[in-house]
Protein backbone atom coordinates (compact mmCIF):
# COMPACT_ATOMS: atom_id res chain seq x y z
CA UNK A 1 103.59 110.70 51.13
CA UNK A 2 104.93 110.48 53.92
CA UNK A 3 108.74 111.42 53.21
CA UNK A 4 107.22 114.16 51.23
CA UNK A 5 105.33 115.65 53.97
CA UNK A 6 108.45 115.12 56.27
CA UNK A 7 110.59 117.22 53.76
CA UNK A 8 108.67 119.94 53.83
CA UNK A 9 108.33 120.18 57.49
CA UNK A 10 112.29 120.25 57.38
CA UNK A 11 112.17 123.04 55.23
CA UNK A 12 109.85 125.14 56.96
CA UNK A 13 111.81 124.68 60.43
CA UNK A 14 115.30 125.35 58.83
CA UNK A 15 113.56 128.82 57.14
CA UNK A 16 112.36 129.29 61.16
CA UNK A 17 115.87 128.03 63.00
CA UNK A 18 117.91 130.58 60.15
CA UNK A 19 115.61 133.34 61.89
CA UNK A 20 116.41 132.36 65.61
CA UNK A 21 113.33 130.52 66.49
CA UNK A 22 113.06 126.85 68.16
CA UNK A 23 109.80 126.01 67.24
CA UNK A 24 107.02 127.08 64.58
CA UNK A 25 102.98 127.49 64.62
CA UNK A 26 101.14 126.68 61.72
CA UNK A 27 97.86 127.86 62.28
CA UNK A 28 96.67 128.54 58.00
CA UNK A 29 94.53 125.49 56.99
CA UNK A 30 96.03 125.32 53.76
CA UNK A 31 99.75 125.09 55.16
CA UNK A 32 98.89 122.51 57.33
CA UNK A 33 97.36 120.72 55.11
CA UNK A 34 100.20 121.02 52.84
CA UNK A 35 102.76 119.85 55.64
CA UNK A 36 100.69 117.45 57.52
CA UNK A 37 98.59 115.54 54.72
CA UNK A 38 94.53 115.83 55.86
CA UNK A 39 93.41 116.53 59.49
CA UNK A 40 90.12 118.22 61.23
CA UNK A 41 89.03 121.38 60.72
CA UNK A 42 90.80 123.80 63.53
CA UNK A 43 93.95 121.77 63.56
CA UNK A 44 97.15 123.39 63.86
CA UNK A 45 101.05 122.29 63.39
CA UNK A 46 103.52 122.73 65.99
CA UNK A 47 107.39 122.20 64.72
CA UNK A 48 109.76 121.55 67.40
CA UNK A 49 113.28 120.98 67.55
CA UNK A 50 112.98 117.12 66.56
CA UNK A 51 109.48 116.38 66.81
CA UNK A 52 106.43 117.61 65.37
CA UNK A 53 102.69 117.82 66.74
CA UNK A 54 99.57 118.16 65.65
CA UNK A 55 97.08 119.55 67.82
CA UNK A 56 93.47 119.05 67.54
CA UNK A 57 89.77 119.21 68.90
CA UNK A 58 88.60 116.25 67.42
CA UNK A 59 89.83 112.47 67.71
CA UNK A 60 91.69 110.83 64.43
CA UNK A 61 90.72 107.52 65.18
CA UNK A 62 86.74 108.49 64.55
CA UNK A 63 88.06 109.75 60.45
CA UNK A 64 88.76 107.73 57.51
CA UNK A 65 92.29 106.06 56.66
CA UNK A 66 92.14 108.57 53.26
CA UNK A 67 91.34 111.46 55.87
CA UNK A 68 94.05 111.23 58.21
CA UNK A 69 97.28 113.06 58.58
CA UNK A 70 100.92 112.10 57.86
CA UNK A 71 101.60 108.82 60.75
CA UNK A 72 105.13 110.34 61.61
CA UNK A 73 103.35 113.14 63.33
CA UNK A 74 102.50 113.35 67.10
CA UNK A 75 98.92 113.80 67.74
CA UNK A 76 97.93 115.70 71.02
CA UNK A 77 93.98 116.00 70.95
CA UNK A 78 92.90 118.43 73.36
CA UNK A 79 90.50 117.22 76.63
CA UNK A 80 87.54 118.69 76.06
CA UNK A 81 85.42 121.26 73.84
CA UNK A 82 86.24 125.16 73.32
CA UNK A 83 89.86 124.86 73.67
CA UNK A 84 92.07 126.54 71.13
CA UNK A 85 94.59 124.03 69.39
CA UNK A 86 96.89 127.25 68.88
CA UNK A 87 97.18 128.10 72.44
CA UNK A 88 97.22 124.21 73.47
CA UNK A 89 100.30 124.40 71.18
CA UNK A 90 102.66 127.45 72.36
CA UNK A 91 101.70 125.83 75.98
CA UNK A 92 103.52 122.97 74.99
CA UNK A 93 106.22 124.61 73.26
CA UNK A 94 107.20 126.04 75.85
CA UNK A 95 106.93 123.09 78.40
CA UNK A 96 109.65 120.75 76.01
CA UNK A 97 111.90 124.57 76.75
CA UNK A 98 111.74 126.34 73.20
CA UNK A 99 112.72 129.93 73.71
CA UNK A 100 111.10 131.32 70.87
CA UNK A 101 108.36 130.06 68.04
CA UNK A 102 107.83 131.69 64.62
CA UNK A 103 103.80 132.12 64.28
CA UNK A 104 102.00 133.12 61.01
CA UNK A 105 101.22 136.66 61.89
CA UNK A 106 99.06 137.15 58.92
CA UNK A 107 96.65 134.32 59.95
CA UNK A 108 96.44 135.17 63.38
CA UNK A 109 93.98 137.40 64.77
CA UNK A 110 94.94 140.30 67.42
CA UNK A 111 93.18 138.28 70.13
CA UNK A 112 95.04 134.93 69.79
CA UNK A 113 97.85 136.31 69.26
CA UNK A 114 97.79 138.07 72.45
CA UNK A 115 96.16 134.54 74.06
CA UNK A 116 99.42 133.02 72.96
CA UNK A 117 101.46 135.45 74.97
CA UNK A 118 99.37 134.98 78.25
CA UNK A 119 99.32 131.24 78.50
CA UNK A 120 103.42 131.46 77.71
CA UNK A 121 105.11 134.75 78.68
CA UNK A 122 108.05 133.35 78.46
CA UNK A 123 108.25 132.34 74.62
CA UNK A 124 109.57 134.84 72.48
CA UNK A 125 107.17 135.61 69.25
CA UNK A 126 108.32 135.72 65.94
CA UNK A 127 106.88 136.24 62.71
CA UNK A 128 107.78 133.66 60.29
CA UNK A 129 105.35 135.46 57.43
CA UNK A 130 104.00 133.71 54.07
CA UNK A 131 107.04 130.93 54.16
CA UNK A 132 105.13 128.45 53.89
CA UNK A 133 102.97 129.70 50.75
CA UNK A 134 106.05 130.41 49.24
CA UNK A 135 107.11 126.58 49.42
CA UNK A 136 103.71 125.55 48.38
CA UNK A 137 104.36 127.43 45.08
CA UNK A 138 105.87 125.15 43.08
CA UNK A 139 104.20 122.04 43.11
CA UNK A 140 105.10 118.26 42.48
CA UNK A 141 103.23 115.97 40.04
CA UNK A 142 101.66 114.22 42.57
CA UNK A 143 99.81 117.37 43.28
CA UNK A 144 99.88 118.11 39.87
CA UNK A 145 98.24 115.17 39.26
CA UNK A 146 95.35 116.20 41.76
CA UNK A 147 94.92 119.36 40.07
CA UNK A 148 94.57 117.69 36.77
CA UNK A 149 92.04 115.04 37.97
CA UNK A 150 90.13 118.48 39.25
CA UNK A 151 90.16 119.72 35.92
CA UNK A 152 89.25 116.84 34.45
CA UNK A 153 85.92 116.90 36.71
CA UNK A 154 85.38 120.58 35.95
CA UNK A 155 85.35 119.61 32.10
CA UNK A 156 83.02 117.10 32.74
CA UNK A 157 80.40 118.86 34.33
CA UNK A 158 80.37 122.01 32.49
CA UNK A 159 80.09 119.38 29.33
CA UNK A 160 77.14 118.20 30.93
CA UNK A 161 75.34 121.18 31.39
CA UNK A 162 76.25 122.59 27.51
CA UNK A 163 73.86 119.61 26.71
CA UNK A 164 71.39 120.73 28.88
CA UNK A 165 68.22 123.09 27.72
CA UNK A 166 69.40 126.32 29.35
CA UNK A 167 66.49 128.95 28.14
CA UNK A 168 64.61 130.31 30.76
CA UNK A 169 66.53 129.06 34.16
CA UNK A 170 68.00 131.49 36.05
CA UNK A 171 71.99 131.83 36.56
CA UNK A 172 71.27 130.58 40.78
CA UNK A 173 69.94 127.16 39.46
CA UNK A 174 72.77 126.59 37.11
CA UNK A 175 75.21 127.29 39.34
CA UNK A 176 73.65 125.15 42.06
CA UNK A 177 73.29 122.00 38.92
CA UNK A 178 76.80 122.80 38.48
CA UNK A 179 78.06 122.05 41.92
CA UNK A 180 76.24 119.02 42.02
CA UNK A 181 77.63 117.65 39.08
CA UNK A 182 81.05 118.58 39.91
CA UNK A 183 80.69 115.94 43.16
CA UNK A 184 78.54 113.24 41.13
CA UNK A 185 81.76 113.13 39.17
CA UNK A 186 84.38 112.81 42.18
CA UNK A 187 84.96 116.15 43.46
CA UNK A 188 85.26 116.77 47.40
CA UNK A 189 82.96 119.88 46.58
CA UNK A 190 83.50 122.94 44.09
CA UNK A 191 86.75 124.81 44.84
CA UNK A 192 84.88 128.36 45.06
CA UNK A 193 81.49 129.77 44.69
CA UNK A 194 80.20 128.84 41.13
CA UNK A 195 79.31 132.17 38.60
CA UNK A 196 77.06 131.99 36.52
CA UNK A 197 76.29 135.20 34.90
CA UNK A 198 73.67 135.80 31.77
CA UNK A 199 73.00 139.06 29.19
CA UNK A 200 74.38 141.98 30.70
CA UNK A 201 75.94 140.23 34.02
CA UNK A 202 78.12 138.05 31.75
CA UNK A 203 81.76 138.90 31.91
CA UNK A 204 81.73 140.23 35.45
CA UNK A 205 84.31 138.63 37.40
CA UNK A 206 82.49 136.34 40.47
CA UNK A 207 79.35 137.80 39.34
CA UNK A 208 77.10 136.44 41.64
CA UNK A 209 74.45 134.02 40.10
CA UNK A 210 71.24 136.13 40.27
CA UNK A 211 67.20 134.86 39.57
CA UNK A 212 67.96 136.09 36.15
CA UNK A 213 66.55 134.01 33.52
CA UNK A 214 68.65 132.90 30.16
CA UNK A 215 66.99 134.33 27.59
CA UNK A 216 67.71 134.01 23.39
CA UNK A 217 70.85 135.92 22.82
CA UNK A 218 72.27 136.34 25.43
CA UNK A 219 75.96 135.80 26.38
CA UNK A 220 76.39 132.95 28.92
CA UNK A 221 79.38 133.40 31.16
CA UNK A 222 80.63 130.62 33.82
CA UNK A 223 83.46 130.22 36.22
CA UNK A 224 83.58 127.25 38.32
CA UNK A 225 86.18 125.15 39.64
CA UNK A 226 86.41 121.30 41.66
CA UNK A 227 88.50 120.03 44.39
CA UNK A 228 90.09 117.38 44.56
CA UNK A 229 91.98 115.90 47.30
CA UNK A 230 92.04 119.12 48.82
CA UNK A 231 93.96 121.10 44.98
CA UNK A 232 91.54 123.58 43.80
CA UNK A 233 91.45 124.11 39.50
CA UNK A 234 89.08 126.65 37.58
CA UNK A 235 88.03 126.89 34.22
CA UNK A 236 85.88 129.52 32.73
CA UNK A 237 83.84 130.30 29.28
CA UNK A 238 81.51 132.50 27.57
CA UNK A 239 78.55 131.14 25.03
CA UNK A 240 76.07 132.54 22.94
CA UNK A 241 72.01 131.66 23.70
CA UNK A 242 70.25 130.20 21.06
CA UNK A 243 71.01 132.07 17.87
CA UNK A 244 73.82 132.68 15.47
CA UNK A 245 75.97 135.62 17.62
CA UNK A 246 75.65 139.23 16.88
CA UNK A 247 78.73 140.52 15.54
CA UNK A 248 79.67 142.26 18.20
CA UNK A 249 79.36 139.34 20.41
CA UNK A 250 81.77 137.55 18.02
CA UNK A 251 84.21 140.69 17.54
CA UNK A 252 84.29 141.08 21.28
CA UNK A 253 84.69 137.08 22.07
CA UNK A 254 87.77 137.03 19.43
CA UNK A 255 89.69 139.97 21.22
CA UNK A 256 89.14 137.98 24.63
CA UNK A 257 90.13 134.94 22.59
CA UNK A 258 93.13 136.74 21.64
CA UNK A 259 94.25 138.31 24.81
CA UNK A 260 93.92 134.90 26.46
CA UNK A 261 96.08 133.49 24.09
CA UNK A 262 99.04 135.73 24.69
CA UNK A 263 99.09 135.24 28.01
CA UNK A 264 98.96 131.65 27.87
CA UNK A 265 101.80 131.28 25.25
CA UNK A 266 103.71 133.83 27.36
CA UNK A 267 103.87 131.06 30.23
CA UNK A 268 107.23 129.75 30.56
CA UNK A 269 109.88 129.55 33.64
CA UNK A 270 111.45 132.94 33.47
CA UNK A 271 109.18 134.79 32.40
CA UNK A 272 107.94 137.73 34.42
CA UNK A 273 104.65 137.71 36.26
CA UNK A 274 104.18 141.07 35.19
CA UNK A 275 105.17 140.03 31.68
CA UNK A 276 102.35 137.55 31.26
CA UNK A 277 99.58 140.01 32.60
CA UNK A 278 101.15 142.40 29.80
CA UNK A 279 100.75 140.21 27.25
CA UNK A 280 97.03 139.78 27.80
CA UNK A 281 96.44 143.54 28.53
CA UNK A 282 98.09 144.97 25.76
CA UNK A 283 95.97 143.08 23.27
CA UNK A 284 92.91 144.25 24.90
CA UNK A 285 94.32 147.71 25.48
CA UNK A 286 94.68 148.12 21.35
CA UNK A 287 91.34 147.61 21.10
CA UNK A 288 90.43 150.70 23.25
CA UNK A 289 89.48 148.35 26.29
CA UNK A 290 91.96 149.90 28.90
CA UNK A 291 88.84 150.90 31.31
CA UNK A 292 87.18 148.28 33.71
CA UNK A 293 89.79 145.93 33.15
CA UNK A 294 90.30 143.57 35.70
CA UNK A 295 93.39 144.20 38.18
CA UNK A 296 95.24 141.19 37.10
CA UNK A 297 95.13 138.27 34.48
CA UNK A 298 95.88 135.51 36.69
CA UNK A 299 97.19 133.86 39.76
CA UNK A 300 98.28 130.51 41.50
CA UNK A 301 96.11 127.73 42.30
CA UNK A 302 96.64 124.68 44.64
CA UNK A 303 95.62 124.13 48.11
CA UNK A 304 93.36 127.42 47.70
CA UNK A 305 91.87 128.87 44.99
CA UNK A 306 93.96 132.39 44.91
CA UNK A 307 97.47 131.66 45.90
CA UNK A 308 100.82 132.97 44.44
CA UNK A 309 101.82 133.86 41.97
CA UNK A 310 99.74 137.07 40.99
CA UNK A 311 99.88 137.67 37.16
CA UNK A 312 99.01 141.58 37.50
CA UNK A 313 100.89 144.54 36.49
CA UNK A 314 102.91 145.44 39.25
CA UNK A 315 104.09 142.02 40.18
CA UNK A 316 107.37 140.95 41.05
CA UNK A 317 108.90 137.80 40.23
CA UNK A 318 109.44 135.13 37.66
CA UNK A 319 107.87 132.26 36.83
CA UNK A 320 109.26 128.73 37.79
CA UNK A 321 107.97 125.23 36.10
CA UNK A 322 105.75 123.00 37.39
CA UNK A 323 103.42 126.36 38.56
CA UNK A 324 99.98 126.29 38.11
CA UNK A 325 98.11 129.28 37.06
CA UNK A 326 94.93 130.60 35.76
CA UNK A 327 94.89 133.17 32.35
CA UNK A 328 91.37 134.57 32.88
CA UNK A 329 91.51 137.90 30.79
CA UNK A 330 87.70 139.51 30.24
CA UNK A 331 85.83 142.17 28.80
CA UNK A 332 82.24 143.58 30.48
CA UNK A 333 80.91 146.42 28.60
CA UNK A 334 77.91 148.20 30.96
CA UNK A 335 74.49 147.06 29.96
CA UNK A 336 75.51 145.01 27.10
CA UNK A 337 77.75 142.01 28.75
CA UNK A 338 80.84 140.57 28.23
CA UNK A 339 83.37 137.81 27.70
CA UNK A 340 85.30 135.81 29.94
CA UNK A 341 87.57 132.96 29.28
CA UNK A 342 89.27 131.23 32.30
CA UNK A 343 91.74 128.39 32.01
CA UNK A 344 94.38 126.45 34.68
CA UNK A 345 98.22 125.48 33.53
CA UNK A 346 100.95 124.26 34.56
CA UNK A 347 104.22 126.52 33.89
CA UNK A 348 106.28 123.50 31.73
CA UNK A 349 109.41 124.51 29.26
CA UNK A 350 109.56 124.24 26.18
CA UNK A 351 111.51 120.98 26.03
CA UNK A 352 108.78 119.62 27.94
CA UNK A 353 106.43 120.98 25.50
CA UNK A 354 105.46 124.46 27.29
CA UNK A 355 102.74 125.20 29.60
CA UNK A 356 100.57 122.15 30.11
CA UNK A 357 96.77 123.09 29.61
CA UNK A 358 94.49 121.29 32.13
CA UNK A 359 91.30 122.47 31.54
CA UNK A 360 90.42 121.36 28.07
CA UNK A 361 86.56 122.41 27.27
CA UNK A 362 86.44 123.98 23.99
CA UNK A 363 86.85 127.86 23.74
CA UNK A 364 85.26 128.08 19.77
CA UNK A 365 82.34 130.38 20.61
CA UNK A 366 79.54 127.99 20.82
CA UNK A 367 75.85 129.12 20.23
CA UNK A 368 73.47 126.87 22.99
């Protein structure tokens, strides 16, 4: 990984050298991770001219072999507690004589960016804005391969609880069985807050699980996700409690099922971002559901749960391969419920087969 993680730095600091800047901050948790491989919490990447640093509160040595960062990297650990790794950093930039740095201005907050500028007046600030998210959006099959193994654990522990008795537990105690099982079965932890949303919550995107109890025919929506070596996945699907479904339950869960199904086989490099979210909304739109809909059908996933691309209707841009995305159409009609269905692929072409779906739990409407 190494090599890899050196490439990337190299293509982050010729994007910040073609803008007139010596040196770069990486301050966003997710970039560094994504450049430097694994390092403490607060730790930010300093690009210089030849060498990079990585400055940091906490000693490496005291962290697993698994947990540590790329070993080409300098590591400057700063003296003592309360120190600021970002400031630590533009200090030193300046001391090895850069001129200028390129900082993430969207990360940084007012007051450390103005801390920069007092502890070195003389560097010159740049802005070197979402470059680095914009290389993280194509991935490589190693990460690939993380987000599938996330997937893979997702699968596994919604499975788990669809074999469970559900009746009469609330949606906050599934979601918290949920998130256990997702790191009984290797995950580092659940890649965002787990929804689990019964009768008329279901369908409400990151409905927050309530002391609701599941009660006989109800719709059962849930949205959860693992991580996994630090790549984020999410799946999402809607059930029917104890009895046969009503047939509005299944009339609604087959336009869902539809819409979903556009957008996925609209996936290919190419194809507009705005194109895909089209696909999905125009299915769902025939059917006289243009209000409440959500404000896009998808996004990126990776090193955070939301990244680019944004599958929505003014989006600009075209899809490359080996993108991940969720398709996560839904319907929530007001004091009825509603049906979600949420899945993560991976933009492949067709030669290859076409989009790649990781998350693989069944989407038949299942009665519990």
């Amino acid at each position: 990984m190494s090599e890899v993680y050196a490439a990337r730095r190299a293509r982050l600091r010729d994007r910040a050298q073609a803008g007139g800047s010596q040196s770069a901050l990486v301050t966003n948790p997710a970039n560094v991770r994504y450049l430097a491989g694994p390092a403490p919490q607060g730790t930010v990447l300093l690009l210089g001219k030849r060498d990079d640093t990585l400055v940091c509160t906490d000693p490496l040595d005291e962290r697993p072999p698994e947990g540590r960062p790329d070993e080409a990297l300098r590591i400057h650990t700063l003296p003592g507690p309360g120190g600021d790794p970002a400031v630590a950093a533009a200090d030193l930039a300046a001391a090895h004589g850069a001129e200028s740095m390129a900082v993430e201005e969207h990360h940084l907050t007012v007051t450390r960016h103005r801390a920069l500028r007092s502890v070195a007046p003389t560097l010159r600030l740049t802005d070197i804005g979402g470059a680095v998210e914009q290389l993280r959006v194509v991935k490589d099959e190693e990460e690939i391969s993380c987000l599938r193994i996330a997937a893979e654990i997702a699968d596994q522990a919604l499975g788990e609880l669809l074999e469970s008795i559900l009746v009469g537990r609330t949606e906050r105690h599934l979601a918290l069985e949920l998130e256990r099982r997702l790191v009984d079965h290797g995950a580092e932890g659940p890649a965002f807050a787990t929804s689990v949303a019964t009768g008329p919550h279901s369908g409400r995107r990151g409905h927050r699980p309530t002391d609701r109890r599941v009660e006989e025919g109800d719709f059962l929506s849930v949205c959860l996700g693992a991580t996994y070596r630090g790549y984020r996945c999410e799946i999402g699907r809607t059930f029917v409690i104890g009895t046969s479904p009503a047939d509005w339950q299944i009339e609604l869960y087959d336009l869902v099922f539809a819409a979903q199904r556009a957008a996925r086989e609209s996936l290919s490099p190419g194809a507009a971002y705005r194109d895909v979210d089209r696909a999905a909304r125009q299915v769902l739109d025939s059917a006289g559901y243009s209000e409440g809909l959500a404000a896009l059908t998808g996004h990126g996933v990776g090193l955070e749960i939301d990244e680019e691309p944004q599958l929505a209707p003014a989006a600009m841009g075209k899809l490359d391969a080996c993108v991940p995305v969720t398709v996560e159409p839904g319907v929530h009609l007001p004091g009825r419920g509603g049906v979600r269905i949420d899945d993560t692929l991976v933009v492949r072409p067709e030669a290859d087969g076409g989009p790649e779906l990781l998350t693989i739990t069944t989407k038949e409407l299942l009665a519990l």
